[in-house]
Every structure is written in C-alpha cells, then in structure tokens.
Protein backbone atom coordinates (compact mmCIF):
# COMPACT_ATOMS: atom_id res chain seq x y z
CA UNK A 1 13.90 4.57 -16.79
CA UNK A 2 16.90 4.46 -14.58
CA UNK A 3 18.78 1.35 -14.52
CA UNK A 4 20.97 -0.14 -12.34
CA UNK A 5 24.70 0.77 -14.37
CA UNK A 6 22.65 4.35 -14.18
CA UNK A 7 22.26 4.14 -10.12
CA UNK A 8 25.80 2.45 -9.70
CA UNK A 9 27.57 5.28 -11.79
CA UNK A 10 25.51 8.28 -9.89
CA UNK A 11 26.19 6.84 -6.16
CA UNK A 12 30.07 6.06 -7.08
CA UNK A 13 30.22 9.84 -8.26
CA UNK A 14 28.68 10.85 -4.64
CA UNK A 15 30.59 8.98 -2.80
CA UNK A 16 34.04 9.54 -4.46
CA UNK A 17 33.19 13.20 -4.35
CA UNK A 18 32.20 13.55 -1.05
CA UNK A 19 35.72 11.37 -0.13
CA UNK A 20 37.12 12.00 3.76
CA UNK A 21 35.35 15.51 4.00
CA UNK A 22 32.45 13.59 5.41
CA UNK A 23 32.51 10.91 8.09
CA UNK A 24 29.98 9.02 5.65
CA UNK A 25 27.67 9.49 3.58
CA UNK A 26 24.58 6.82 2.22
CA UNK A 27 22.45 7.39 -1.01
CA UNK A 28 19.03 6.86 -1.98
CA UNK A 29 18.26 6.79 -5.55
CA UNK A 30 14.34 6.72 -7.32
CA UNK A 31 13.11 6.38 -10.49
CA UNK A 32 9.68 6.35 -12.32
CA UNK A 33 8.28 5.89 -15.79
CA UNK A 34 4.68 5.86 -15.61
CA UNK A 35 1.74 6.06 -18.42
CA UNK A 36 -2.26 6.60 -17.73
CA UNK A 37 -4.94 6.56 -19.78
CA UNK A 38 -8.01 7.91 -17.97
CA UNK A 39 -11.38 7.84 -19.35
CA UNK A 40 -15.00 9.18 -18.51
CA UNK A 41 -18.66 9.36 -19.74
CA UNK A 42 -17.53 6.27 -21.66
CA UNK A 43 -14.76 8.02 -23.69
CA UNK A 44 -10.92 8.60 -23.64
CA UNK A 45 -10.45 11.95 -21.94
CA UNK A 46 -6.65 11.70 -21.81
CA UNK A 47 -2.68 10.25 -22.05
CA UNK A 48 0.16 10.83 -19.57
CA UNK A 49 3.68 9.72 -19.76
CA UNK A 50 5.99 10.97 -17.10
CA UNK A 51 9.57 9.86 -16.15
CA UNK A 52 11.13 11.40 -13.39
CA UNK A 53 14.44 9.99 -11.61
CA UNK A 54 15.67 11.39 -8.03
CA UNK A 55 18.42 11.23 -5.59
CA UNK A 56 18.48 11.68 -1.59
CA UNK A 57 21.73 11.97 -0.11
CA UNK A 58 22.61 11.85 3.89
CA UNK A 59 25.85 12.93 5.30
CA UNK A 60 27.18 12.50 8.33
CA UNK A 61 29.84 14.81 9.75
CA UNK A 62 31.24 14.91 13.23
CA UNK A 63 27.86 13.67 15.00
CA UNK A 64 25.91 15.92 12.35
CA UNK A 65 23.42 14.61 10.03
CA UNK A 66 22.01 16.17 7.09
CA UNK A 67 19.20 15.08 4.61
CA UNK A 68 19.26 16.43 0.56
CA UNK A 69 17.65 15.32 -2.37
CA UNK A 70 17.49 17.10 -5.89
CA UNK A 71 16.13 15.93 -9.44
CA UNK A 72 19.82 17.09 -11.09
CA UNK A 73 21.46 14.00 -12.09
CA UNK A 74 24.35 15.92 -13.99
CA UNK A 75 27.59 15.87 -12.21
CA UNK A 76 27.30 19.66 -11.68
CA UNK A 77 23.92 18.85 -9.72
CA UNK A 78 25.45 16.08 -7.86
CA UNK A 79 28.16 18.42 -6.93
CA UNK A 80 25.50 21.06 -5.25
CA UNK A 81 23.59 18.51 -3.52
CA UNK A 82 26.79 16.99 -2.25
CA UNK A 83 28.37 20.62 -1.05
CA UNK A 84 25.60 22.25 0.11
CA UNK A 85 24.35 18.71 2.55
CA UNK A 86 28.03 19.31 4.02
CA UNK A 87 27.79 22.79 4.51
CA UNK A 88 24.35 22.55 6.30
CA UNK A 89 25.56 19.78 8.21
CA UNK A 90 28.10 22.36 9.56
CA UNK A 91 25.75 24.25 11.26
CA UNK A 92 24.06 21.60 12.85
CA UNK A 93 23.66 20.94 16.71
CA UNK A 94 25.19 17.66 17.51
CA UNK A 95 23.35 15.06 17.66
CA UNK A 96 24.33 11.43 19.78
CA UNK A 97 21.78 9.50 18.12
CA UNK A 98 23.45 9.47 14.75
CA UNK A 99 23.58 5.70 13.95
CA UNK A 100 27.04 4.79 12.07
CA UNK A 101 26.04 3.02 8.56
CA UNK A 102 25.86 -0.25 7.85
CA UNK A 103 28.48 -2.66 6.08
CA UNK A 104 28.44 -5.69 3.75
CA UNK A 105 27.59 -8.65 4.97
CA UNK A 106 25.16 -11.39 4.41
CA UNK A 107 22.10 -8.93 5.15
CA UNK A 108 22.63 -6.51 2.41
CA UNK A 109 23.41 -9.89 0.03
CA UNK A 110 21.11 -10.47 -3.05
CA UNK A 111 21.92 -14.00 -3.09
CA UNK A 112 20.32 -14.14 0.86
CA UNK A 113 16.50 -12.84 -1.35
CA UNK A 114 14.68 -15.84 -2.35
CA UNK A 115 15.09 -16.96 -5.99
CA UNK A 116 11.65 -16.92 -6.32
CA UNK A 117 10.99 -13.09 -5.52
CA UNK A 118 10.25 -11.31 -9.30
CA UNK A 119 8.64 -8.57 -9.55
CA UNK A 120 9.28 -7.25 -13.06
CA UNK A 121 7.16 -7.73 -16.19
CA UNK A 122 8.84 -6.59 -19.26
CA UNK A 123 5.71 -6.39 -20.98
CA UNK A 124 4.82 -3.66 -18.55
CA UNK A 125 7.88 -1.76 -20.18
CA UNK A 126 6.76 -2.19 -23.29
CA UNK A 127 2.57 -1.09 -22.77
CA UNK A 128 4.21 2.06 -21.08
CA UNK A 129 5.60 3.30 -24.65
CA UNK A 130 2.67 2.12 -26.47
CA UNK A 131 -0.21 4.21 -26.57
CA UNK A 132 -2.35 2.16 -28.81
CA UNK A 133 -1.75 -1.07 -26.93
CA UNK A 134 -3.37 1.21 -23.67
CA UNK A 135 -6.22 2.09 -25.39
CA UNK A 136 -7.01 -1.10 -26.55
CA UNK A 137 -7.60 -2.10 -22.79
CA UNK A 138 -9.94 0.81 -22.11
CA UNK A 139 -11.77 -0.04 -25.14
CA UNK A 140 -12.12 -3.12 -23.35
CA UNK A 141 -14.24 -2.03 -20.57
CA UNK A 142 -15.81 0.75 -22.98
CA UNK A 143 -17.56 -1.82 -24.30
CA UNK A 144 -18.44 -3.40 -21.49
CA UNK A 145 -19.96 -0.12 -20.54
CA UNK A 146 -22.44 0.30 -23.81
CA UNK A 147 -23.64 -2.85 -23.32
CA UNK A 148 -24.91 -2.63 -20.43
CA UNK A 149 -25.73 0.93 -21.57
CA UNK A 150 -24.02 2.49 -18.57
CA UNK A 151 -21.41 5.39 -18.28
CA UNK A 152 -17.96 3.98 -17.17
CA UNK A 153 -15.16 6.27 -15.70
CA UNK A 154 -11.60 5.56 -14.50
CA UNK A 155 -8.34 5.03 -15.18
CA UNK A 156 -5.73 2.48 -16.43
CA UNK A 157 -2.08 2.69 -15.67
CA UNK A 158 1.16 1.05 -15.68
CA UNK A 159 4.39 1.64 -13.96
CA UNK A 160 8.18 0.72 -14.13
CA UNK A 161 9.65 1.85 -10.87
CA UNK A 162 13.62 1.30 -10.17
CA UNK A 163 15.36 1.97 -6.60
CA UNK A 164 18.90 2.15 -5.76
CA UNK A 165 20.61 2.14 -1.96
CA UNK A 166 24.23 2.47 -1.08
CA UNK A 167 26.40 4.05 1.42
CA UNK A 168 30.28 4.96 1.59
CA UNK A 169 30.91 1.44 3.48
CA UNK A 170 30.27 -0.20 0.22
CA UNK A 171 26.93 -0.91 0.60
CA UNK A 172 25.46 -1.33 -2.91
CA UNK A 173 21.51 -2.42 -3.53
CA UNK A 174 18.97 -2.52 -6.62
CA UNK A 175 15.90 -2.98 -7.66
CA UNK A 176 13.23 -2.49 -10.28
CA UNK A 177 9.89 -3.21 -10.18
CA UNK A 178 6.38 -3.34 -12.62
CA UNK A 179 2.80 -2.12 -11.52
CA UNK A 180 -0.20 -2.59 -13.18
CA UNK A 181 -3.78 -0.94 -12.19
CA UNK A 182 -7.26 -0.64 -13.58
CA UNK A 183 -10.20 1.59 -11.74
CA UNK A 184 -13.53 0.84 -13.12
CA UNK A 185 -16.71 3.32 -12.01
CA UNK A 186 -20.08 2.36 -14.02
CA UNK A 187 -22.85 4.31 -13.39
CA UNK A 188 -26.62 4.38 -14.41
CA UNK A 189 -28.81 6.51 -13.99
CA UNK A 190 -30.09 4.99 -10.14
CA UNK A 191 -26.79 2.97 -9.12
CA UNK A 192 -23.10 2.65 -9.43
CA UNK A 193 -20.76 -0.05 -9.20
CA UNK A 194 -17.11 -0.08 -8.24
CA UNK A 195 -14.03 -2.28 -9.31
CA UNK A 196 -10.03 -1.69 -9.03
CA UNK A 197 -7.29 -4.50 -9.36
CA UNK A 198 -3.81 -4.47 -9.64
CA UNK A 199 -0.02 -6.51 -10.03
CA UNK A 200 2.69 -6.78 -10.75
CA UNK A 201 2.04 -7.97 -14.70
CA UNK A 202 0.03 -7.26 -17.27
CA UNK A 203 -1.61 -10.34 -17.39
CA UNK A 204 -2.62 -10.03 -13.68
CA UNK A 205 -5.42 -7.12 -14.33
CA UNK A 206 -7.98 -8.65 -16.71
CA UNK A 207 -9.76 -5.00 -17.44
CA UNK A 208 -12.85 -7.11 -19.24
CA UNK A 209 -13.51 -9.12 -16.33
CA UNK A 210 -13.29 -6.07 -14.31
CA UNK A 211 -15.14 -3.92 -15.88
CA UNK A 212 -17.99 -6.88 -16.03
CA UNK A 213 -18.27 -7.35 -12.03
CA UNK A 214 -18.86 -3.18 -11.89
CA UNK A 215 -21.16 -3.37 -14.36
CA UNK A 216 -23.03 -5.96 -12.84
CA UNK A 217 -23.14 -4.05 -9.38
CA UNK A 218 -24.43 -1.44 -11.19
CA UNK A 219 -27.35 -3.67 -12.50
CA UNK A 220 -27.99 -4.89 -9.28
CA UNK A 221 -27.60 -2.07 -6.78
CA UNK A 222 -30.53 0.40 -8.90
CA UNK A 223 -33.20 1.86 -7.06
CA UNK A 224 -31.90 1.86 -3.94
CA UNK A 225 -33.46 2.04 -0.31
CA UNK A 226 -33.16 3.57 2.82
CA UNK A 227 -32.60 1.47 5.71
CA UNK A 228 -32.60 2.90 9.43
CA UNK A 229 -29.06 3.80 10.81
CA UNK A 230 -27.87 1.71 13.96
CA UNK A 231 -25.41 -1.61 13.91
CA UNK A 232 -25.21 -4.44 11.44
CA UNK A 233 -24.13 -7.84 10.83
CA UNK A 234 -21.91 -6.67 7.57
CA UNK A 235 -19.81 -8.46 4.80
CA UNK A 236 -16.87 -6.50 3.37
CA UNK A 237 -15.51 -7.74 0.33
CA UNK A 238 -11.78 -7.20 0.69
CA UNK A 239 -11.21 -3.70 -0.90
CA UNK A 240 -13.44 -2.72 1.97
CA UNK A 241 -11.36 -4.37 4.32
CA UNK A 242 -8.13 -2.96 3.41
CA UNK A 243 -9.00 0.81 3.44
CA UNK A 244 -10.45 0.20 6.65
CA UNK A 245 -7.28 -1.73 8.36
CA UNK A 246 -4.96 0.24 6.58
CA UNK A 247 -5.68 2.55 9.29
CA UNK A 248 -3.43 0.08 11.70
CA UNK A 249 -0.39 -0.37 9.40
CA UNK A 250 1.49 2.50 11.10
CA UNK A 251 0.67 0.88 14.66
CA UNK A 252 2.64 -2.10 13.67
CA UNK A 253 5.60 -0.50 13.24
CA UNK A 254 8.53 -0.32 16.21
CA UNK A 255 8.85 3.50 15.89
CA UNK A 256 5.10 3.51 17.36
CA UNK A 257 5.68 1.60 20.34
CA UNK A 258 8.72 2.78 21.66
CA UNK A 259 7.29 6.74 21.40
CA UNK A 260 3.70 5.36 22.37
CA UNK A 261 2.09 7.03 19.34
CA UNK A 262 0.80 3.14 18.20
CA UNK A 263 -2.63 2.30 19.58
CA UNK A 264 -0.81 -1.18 20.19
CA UNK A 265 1.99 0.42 22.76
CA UNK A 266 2.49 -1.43 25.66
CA UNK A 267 -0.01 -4.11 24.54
CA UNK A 268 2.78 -6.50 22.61
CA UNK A 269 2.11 -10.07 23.77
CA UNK A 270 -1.46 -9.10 24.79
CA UNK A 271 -4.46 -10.33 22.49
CA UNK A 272 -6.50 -7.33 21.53
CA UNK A 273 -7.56 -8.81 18.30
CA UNK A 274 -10.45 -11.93 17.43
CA UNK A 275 -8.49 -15.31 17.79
CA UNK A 276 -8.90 -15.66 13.73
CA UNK A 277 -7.02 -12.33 12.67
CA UNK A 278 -3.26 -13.12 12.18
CA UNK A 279 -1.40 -10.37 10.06
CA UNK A 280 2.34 -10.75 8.75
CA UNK A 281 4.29 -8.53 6.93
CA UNK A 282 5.73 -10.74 4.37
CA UNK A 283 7.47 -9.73 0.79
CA UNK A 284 7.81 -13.22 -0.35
CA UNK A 285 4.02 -13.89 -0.26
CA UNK A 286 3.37 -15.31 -3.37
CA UNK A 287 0.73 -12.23 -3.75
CA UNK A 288 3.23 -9.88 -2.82
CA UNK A 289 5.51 -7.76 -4.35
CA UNK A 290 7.67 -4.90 -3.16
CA UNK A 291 11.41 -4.04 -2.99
CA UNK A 292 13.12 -7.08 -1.14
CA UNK A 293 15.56 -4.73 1.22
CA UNK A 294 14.90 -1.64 3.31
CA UNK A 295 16.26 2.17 2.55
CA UNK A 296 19.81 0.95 4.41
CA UNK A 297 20.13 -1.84 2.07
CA UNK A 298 18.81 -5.05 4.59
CA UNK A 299 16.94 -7.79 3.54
CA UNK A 300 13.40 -7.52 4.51
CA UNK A 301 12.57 -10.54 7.33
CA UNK A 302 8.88 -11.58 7.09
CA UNK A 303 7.16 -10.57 10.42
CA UNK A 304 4.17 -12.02 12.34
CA UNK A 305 2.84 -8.94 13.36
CA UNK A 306 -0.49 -10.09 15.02
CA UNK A 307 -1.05 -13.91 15.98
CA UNK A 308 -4.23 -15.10 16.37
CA UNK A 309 -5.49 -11.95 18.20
CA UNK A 310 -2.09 -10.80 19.97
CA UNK A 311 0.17 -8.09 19.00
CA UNK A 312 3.27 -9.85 18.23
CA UNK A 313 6.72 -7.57 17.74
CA UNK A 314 6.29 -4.66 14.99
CA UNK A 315 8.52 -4.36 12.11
CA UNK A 316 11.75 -2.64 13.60
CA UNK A 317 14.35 -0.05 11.85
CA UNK A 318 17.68 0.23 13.36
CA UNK A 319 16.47 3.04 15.45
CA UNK A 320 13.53 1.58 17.02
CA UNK A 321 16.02 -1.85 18.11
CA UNK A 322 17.38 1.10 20.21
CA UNK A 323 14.43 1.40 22.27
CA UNK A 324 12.97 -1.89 21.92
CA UNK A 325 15.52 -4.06 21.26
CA UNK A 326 15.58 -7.42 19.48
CA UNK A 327 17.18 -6.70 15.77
CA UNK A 328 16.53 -4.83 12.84
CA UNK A 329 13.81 -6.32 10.18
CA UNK A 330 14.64 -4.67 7.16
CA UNK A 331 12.13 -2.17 7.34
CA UNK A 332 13.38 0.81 7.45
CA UNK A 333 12.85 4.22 6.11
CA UNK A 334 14.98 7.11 5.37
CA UNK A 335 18.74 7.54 5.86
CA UNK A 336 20.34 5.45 8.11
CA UNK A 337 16.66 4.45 8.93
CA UNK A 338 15.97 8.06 10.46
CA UNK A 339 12.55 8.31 9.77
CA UNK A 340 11.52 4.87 11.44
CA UNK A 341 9.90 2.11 9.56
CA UNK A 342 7.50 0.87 7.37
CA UNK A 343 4.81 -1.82 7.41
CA UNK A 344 4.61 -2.24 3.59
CA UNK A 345 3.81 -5.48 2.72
CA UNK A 346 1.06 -6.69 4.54
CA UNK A 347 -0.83 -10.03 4.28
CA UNK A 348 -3.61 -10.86 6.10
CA UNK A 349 -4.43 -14.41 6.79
CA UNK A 350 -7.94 -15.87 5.59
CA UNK A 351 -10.63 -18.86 6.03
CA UNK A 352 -12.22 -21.10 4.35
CA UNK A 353 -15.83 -19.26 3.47
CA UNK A 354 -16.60 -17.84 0.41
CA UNK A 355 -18.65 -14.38 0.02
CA UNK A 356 -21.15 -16.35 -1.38
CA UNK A 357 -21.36 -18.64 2.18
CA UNK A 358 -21.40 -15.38 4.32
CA UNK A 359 -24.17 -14.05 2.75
CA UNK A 360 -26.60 -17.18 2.49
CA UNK A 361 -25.21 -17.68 6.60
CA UNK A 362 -26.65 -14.21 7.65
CA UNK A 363 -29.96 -13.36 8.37
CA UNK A 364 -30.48 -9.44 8.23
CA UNK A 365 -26.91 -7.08 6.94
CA UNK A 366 -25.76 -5.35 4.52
CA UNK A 367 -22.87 -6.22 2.04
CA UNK A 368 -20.64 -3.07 1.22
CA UNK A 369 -18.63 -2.84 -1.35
CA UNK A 370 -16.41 -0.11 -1.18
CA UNK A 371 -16.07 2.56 1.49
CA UNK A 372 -15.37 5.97 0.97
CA UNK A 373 -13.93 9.21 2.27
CA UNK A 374 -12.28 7.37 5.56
CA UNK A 375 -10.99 9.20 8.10
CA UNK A 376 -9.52 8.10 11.62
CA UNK A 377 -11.19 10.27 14.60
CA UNK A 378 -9.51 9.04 17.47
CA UNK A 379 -6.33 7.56 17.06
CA UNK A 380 -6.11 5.83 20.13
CA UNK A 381 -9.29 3.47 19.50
CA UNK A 382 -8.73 4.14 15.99
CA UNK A 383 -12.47 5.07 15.56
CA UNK A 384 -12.88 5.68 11.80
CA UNK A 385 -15.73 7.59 9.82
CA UNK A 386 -16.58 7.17 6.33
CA UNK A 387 -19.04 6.38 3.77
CA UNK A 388 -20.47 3.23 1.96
CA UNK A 389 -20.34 3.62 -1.71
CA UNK A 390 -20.75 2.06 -5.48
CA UNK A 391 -22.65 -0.86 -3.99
CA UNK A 392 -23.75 -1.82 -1.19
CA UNK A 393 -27.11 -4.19 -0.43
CA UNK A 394 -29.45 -5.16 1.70
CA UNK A 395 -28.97 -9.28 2.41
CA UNK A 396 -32.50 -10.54 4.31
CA UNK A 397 -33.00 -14.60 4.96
CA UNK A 398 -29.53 -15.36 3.02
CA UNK A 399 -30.39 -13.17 0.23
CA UNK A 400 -29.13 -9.87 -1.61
CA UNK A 401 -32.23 -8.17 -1.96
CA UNK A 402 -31.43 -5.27 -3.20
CA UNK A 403 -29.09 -1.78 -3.13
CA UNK A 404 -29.49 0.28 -0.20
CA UNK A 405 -28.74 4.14 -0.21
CA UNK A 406 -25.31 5.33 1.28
CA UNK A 407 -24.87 5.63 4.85
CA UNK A 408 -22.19 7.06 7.25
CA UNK A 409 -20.29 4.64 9.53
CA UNK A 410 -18.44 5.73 12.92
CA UNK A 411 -16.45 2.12 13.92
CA UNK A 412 -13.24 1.34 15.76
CA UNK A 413 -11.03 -0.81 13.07
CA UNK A 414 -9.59 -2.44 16.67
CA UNK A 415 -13.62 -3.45 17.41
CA UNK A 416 -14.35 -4.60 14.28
CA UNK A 417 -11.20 -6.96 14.23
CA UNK A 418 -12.67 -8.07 17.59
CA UNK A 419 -15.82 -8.83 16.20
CA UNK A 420 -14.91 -10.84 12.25
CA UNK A 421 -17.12 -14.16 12.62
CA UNK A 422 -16.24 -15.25 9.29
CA UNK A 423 -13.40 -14.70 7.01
CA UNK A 424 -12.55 -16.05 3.26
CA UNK A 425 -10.04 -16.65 1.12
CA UNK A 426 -6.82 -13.78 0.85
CA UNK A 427 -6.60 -11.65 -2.32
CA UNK A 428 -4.37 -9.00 -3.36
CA UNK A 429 -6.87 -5.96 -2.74
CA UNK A 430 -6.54 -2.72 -4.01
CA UNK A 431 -8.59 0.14 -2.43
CA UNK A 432 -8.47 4.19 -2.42
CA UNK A 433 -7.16 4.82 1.48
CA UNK A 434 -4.58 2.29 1.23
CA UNK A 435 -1.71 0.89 -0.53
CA UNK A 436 -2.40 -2.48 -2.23
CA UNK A 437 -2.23 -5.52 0.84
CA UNK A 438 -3.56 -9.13 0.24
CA UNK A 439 -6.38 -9.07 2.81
CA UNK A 440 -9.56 -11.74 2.83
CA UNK A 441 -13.33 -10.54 2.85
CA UNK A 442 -14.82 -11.00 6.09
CA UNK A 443 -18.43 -11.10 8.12
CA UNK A 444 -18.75 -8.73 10.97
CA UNK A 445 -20.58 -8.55 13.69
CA UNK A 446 -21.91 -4.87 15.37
CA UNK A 447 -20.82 -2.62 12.73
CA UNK A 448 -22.01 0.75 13.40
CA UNK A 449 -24.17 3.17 10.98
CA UNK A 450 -24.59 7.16 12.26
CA UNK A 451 -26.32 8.25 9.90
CA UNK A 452 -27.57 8.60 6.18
CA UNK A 453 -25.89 10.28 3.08
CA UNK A 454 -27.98 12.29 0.61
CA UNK A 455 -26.08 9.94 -2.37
C-alpha cells in the first residue's frame, strides 16, 4: 500500500510541476489494499486481493477551477493529469466562488489530533497477505454452521486504507487506516439469521461469536408466522437502527441547509426529534475511527448535531460557512471543499436498558433484526420503505414467541425518532444501507407495517 514518503514524493512532483502556471493547485491522494474471502453453502467459494492507489488534483487558474484524477502514478502520468487539468481549466467560465486554499496553521497540525486517536492495526497488514490465516477465520464460522447443521454464507474482509491531502500553500496531511468486517447469513431450511461486525483490528471482529448469535436466530426464528400488517410497538437492535437513520446523515450536513435540500432546513434550533435522541459527529469516540482531518487538510471538530430533540448546527465545509456562517468543522469534501461536506462519523447517544429489558417491558411487538432493501420515498418527511429480514419475532406478555414472516414497512425515520421510548447502550453497528456509526438499539412506538412479503 501507499505510504506516506510515497504520498509526500507524488504531491511534491505535482506541485513543483505545476509551479506559477497555476494560481494553485491542492492534491488528493487514495490508496487501498484489500483481501476477501467469501464463502457460501458452507464452503469457500473464493479469494480477492486488490491494491489500487489514486490521485485527484484541483487547479485553480485565474478564477477557474478544474477537477482530475487518474490511477498513473508515473511521472509521465502525473505530467498528463497535471497539463491537461490546466488546459481544461482554460476553457472554463469564470467562476467568483472559487475559495483560495488554505495555509498552515494550527488546524492542519497533527500535533492539534488527540494522542489517543489510532486507527491502525498492523496485524490487519499482515492477515491481508496471508491467505491461510483468512481461511482459518471462515473455518471458524463453518463450523459453527455444521453444527447447527445450517448453511452459512458471507464474507470476511480486511482493509489497509492510506490518504494523503496537500495543496501548493504547503499544506501537507496523512493518514492510514485498518478495517476489519465479517457478514454471517445462516440459513435452514424454515429461517435465517443475520450477523455483521466490524473495526478497526483484528481482534475487534470475533467471527466465532458471530457466527454463533446468527446461528442461534436461525434456531429460533423457524417456522415462522404471519401476523396482520398495521403499526407496532418494535425493538430494533442497532444494525436496524443505523440503516434506517442513515437516511438523515446527509440532512446534517451545512451544504443541506443553506440550498434547503436537508429535511432539517430552516428548523436549526427547533426540536423535531424525541427529547432522548442526541446525535454528534465525533472522530475521537472511543468507538470511532475515521481519518482525523477533512479533504483540505483541517482537523475534524466533534459536532452536536441534534441535542436532545433539536437540530443543532450541521457539520460545515468552507463553502457552506459562506451561506451559513459560523466556521468550518473539518468536514469537508472534495477540492477546496467543493463538493460540500460530510457527516461521517456519527455517534448516537444511548440509555440505560438492555434489549433484554425492552422486550420483557412490552406487551405485544415485534423485534426486527435486520431490515432490508431500504429506500427513502419522500425526502422531505424522509418516509422510508423496506423489508424486515433474517429474524424478526413476535414478543407477546414480555416474551419472544416466535419468528414472524417478512413484512413491508412504510415509516418516516423523522417519526420514528419522535416516537423511541426506550433506548440502550451505543455499539459500533454495521448494517447494509449505511456506513458503520455507533448507534444504540431502541423501542419504538407506532411503527408502521403495509404489507406482507412472500419470504
């Protein structure tokens, strides 16, 4: 993988060869090294290992702006990308919102990140290049699989991801990171159950005990029933709740308020939300992890985003301070923070109650799972459809009494904020809608079921 001598060499080249024929000029630089192993019907069905390293160049020439990126990290492809960004830029209208880059100062400092923020597991490193190490952890939940005598499916993968930022000001960032994930499907021949964790270690994802809670899902979602469409008191564990939320990441971010795409516009300092939902963006969560500085090269701030219930200020790019003003966060995306902002570490606060204390403290629900297959129908009220999936029950007098057959769901993620009763303790969730966020389960109130599913 690309390292940071790599990064430091490749953006000096840029810079030095773009010299005063450019009014400036900022680089982006990404690299990957990633290995899968992916298995099905309780076998190995294949190994990738990719590596793949990129750079995105933005020059700025009398008011003009102009966005490359190639994969050519010779010094003859750094040469094209460089010439031909300058010669489009050329032909550009100007354009008076061209923001002039950034400089040094104690923003763009690594000594202003917390000590405490790492996010790199050598060990990671090491599992990508080794094959048999890999499939000793699918073995792992292989055999979990045959002895419950169910079919298992999914994938295990691990990640070394490096990213480089600097700009003809003298702007220099870097930083690598580690990922680790496991997705666990078992299946019988009635039921399914449905599992996925990941971090920033190898140590974090324990595939055995993962594989175990899908299994046992599995066991105790067979022979499922029909219940009767129409609203229920529901319990989301918090996989649930993340691809559900996700769906309001991008209306916490300044770009949406200022052009009044964000369901939140014009509502900042209002409380649309319960009085127990409070949602930060924060990097130095201890159940965090992400790059600790924005495209530009500025420290990420953490952000109260939503305070008990009220939309507090969104995460802001240089751009949206423009409109909005207050300062930048850190956030931003894209070339001199062009393409507006991103919400990408999110943390959810909690409560006190446990999954186990929601279900004994309702009377008639359902506990889901996982949902499926979400999609947002009206952006506005940010009414989402989707499916229940891989286990989801039937909880009468306390109880789970058993698996209930898939349903359809048509609810506002704004309404069901509005309506959490009960909430438990923060985890780092990973779902299938939504980039990883440490979220809590929670007990809601008026959830709304359209219709069945045939699965």
């Amino acid at each position: 993988m690309i390292n940071r001598r790599q990064c430091q060499r490749i953006s000096d080249f840029i810079i030095t060869y773009a010299g005063d024929r450019v009014r400036g000029i900022e680089v982006l630089i990404n690299g990957l090294d990633e290995a899968s192993s992916r298995f099905a019907n309780n076998e190995l069905t294949d190994h990738l290992h990719g590596t793949a390293a990129s750079v995105t160049i933005g020059v700025q020439l009398k008011g003009r702006t102009a966005v490359f990126s190639g994969d050519d990290l010779t010094r003859a492809g750094l040469r094209r990308l460089v010439d031909g960004a300058i010669a489009y830029a050329e032909h550009l209208p100007h354009d008076n919102t061209t923001l002039a880059l950034i400089k040094p100062s104690d923003r763009t400092s690594d000594s202003a990140v917390k000590a405490a923020l790492r996010h790199y597991d050598d060990r990671v490193e090491r599992l990508i290049k080794n094959e048999a190490a890999r499939v000793k952890h699918v073995q792992a939940v292989l055999d979990v699989a045959r002895r419950y005598r169910q079919k298992a499916a999914g994938i295990y993968q691990v990640t070394t991801s490096a990213f480089a930022t600097a700009n003809s000001n003298g702007v220099f960032r870097f930083d690598r990171q580690t990922d680790v994930e496991c997705s666990v499907t078992m299946t019988s021949r009635t039921a399914s159950g449905w599992q996925k964790e990941c971090g920033n270690t190898v140590k974090s994802v324990n595939v055995t005990a993962l594989a175990e809670r899908a299994a046992q899902i599995a066991v105790k979602s067979r022979d499922p029933i029909y219940v009767r469409p129409g609203e229920y008191t529901v319990i989301l564990t918090p996989a649930a709740v993340l691809d559900l939320i996700g769906f309001l990441f991008e209306d916490l971010e300044g770009s949406g308020h200022w052009d009044e795409s964000s369901s939140f516009a014009g509502k900042i300092g209002k409380r649309i939300l319960g009085r127990n939902i409070t949602i930060r963006d924060d990097v130095y969560h201890p159940l965090q992890f992400g790059c600790p500085f924005d495209d530009e090269g500025l420290n990420r701030e953490a952000v109260t985003l939503v305070e008990n219930g009220v939309i507090r200020n969104p995460v802001k790019s240089r751009r949206s301070v423009i409109e909005l003003g207050g300062h930048a966060t850190g956030h931003g995306v894209g070339p001199s923070a062009g393409e507006g902002e991103g919400a990408v570490n999110i943390v959810m606060d909690g409560g006190d109650s446990s999954l186990e204390e929601m279900i004994a403290s309702t009377k008639r629900g359902l506990l889901m799972t996982r949902v499926w297959y979400v999609r947002d129908v009206d952006p506005n009220t940010k009414l989402l459809t989707g499916m229940t999936r891989d286990g989801t029950f039937l909880i009468e007098d306390g109880k789970l009494k058993r698996g209930v057959k898939n349903m359809r769901f048509n609810q506002s993620a704004i309404q069901m904020l509005r309506h959490a009763v009960e909430l438990g303790k923060p985890v780092l969730a990973a779902g299938e809608e939504c980039f990883p966020a440490v979220v809590p389960p929670m007990k809601v109130e008026n959830f709304r079921f359209s219709s069945r599913t045939r699965g």
